[in-house]
Protein backbone atom coordinates (compact mmCIF):
# COMPACT_ATOMS: atom_id res chain seq x y z
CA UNK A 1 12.65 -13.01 -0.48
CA UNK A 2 12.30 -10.46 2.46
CA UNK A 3 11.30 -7.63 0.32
CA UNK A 4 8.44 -5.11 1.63
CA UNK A 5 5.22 -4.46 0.11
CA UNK A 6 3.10 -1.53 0.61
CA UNK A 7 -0.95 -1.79 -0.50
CA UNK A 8 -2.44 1.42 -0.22
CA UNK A 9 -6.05 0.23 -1.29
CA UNK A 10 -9.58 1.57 0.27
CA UNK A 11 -11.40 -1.69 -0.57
CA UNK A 12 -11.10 -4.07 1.90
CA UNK A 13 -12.05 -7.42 -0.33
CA UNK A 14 -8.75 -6.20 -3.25
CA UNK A 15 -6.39 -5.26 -0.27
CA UNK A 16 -7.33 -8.47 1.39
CA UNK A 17 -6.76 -10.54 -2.39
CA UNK A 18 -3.67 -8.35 -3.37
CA UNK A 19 -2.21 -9.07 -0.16
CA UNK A 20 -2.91 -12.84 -0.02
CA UNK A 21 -1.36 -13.32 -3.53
CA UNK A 22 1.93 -11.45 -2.77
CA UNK A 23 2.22 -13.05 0.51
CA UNK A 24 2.47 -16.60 -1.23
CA UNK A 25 4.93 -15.32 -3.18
CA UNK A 26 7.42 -14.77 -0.16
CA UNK A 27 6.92 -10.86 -0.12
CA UNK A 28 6.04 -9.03 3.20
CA UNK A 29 3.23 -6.82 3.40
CA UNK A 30 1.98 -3.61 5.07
CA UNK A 31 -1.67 -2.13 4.22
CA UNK A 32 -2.86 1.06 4.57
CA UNK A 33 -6.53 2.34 3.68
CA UNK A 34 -6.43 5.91 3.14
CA UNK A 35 -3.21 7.95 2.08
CA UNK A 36 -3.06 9.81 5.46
CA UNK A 37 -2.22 6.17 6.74
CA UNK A 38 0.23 5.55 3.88
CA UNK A 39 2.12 7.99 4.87
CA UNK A 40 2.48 7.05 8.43
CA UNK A 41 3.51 3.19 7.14
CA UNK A 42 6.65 4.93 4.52
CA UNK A 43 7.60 7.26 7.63
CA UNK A 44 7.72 4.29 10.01
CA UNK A 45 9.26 1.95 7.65
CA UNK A 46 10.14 2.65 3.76
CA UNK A 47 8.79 -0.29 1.99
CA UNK A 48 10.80 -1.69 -1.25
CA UNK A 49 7.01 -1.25 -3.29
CA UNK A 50 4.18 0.52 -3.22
CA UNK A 51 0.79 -0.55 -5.09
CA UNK A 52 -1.22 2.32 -5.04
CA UNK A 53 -4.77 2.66 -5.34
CA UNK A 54 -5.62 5.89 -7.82
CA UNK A 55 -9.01 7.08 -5.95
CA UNK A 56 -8.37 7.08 -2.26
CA UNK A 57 -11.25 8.41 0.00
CA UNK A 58 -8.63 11.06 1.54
CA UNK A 59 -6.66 12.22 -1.96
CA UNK A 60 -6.03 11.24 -5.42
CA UNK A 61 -3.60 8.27 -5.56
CA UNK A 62 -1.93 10.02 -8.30
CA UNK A 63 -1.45 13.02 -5.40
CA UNK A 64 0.18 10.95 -3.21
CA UNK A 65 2.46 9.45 -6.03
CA UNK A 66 3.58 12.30 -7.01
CA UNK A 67 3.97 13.75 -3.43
CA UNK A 68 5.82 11.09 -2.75
C-alpha cells in the first residue's frame, strides 16, 4: 500500500494518534495544522485522502472541503 494520507487536524495529541494508526496500516502520511498549510501540502503533492478536521483555527473545515 503506497497510498497518501492527508491529516489536516489542529490538535497535536489526535494528529499524532490518527497518524500513528494509519501509518501501521501501510498508508503514508502528510499533516498539516491549519488549512492555510493544507493547502500548501495538496498544491505540492495531491494526496489519495484527506481527513479533515471541521473547526480549524484559520477556517471552517467544512470551508476548506467545499473549497476544495
Amino acid at each position: 500500500m503506497n497510498e497518501k494520507v492527508l491529516i489536516v487536524e489542529d490538535e497535536p495529541q489526535m494528529l499524532r494518534i490518527l497518524g500513528l494508526t494509519l501509518e501501521k496500516h501501510g498508508y503514508r502520511i502528510a499533516a498539516a495544522q491549519t488549512a492555510a498549510a493544507a493547502r500548501a501540502q495538496i498544491q505540492a503533492s495531491l494526496p489519495d485522502l484527506i481527513v479533515l478536521d471541521v473547526m480549524l483555527p484559520d477556517t471552517s473545515g467544512l470551508d476548506l472541503c467545499q473549497e476544495l
